[in-house]
Protein backbone atom coordinates (compact mmCIF):
# COMPACT_ATOMS: atom_id res chain seq x y z
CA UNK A 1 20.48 -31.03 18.30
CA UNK A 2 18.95 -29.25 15.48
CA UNK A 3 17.60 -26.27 15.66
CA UNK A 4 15.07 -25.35 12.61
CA UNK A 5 15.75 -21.63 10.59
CA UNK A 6 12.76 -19.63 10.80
CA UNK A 7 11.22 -19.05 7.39
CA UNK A 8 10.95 -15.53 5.64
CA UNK A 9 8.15 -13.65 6.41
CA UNK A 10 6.49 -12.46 3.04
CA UNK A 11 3.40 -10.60 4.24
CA UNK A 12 3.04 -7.78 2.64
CA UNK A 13 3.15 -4.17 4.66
CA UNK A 14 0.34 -2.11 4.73
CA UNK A 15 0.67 1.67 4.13
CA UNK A 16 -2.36 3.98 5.40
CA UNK A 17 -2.96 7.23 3.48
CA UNK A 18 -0.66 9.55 5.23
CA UNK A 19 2.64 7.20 4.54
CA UNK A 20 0.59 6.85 0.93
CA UNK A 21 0.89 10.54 0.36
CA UNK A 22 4.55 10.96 1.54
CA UNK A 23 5.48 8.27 -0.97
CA UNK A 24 3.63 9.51 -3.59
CA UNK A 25 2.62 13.14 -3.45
CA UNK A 26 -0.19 14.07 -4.98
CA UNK A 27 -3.09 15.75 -2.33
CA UNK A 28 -5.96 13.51 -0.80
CA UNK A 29 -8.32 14.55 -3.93
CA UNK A 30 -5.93 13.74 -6.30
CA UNK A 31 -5.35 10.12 -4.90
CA UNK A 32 -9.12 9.21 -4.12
CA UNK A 33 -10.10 10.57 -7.62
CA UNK A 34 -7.20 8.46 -8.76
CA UNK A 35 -8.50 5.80 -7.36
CA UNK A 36 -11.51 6.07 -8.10
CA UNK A 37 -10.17 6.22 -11.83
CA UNK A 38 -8.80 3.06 -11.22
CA UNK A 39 -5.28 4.95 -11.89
CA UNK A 40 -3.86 4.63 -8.77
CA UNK A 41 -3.73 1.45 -6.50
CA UNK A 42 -7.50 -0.46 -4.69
CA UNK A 43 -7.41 0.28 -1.02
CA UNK A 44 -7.25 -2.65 1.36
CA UNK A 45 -10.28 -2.39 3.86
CA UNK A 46 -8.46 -3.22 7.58
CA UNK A 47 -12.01 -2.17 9.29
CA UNK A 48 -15.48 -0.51 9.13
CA UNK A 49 -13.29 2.90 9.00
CA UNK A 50 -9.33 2.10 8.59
CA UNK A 51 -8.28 1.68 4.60
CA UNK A 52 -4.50 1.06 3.83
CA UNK A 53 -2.79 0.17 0.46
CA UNK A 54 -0.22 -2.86 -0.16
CA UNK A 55 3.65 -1.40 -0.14
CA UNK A 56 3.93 -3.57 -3.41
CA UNK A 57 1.22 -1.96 -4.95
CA UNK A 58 2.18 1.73 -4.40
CA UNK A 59 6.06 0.86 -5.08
CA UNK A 60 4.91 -0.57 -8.47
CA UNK A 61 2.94 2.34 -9.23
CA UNK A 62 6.19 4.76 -8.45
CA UNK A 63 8.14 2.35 -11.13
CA UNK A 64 6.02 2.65 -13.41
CA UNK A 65 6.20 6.37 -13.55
């Protein structure tokens, strides 16, 4: 009997604005300006009123610093 090895999940996590901020601390003006700017990361919509960011994107902006 075989048994088959699950395969790697690569989803990408989603960080919401508070985790955001602890990662990369600026204040909540700061990062929407920033945004805004097109400096910082595009927020993911997840719903009429929840916004998150892609871990990749916000560890790629810390590298890049």
């Amino acid at each position: 009997m075989t048994t088959a090895t699950p395969s790697p999940v690569t989803e990408d996590a989603i960080l919401r604005e508070p985790k955001v901020l602890m990662r990369f601390p600026v204040s909540r003006a700061a990062w929407w300006a920033g945004v805004k700017d097109g400096r910082y990361p595009a927020p993911v919509k997840l719903g009429p009123r929840s916004t998150g960011w892609r871990k990749s994107d916000i560890d790629k902006l810390i590298a890049s610093l």
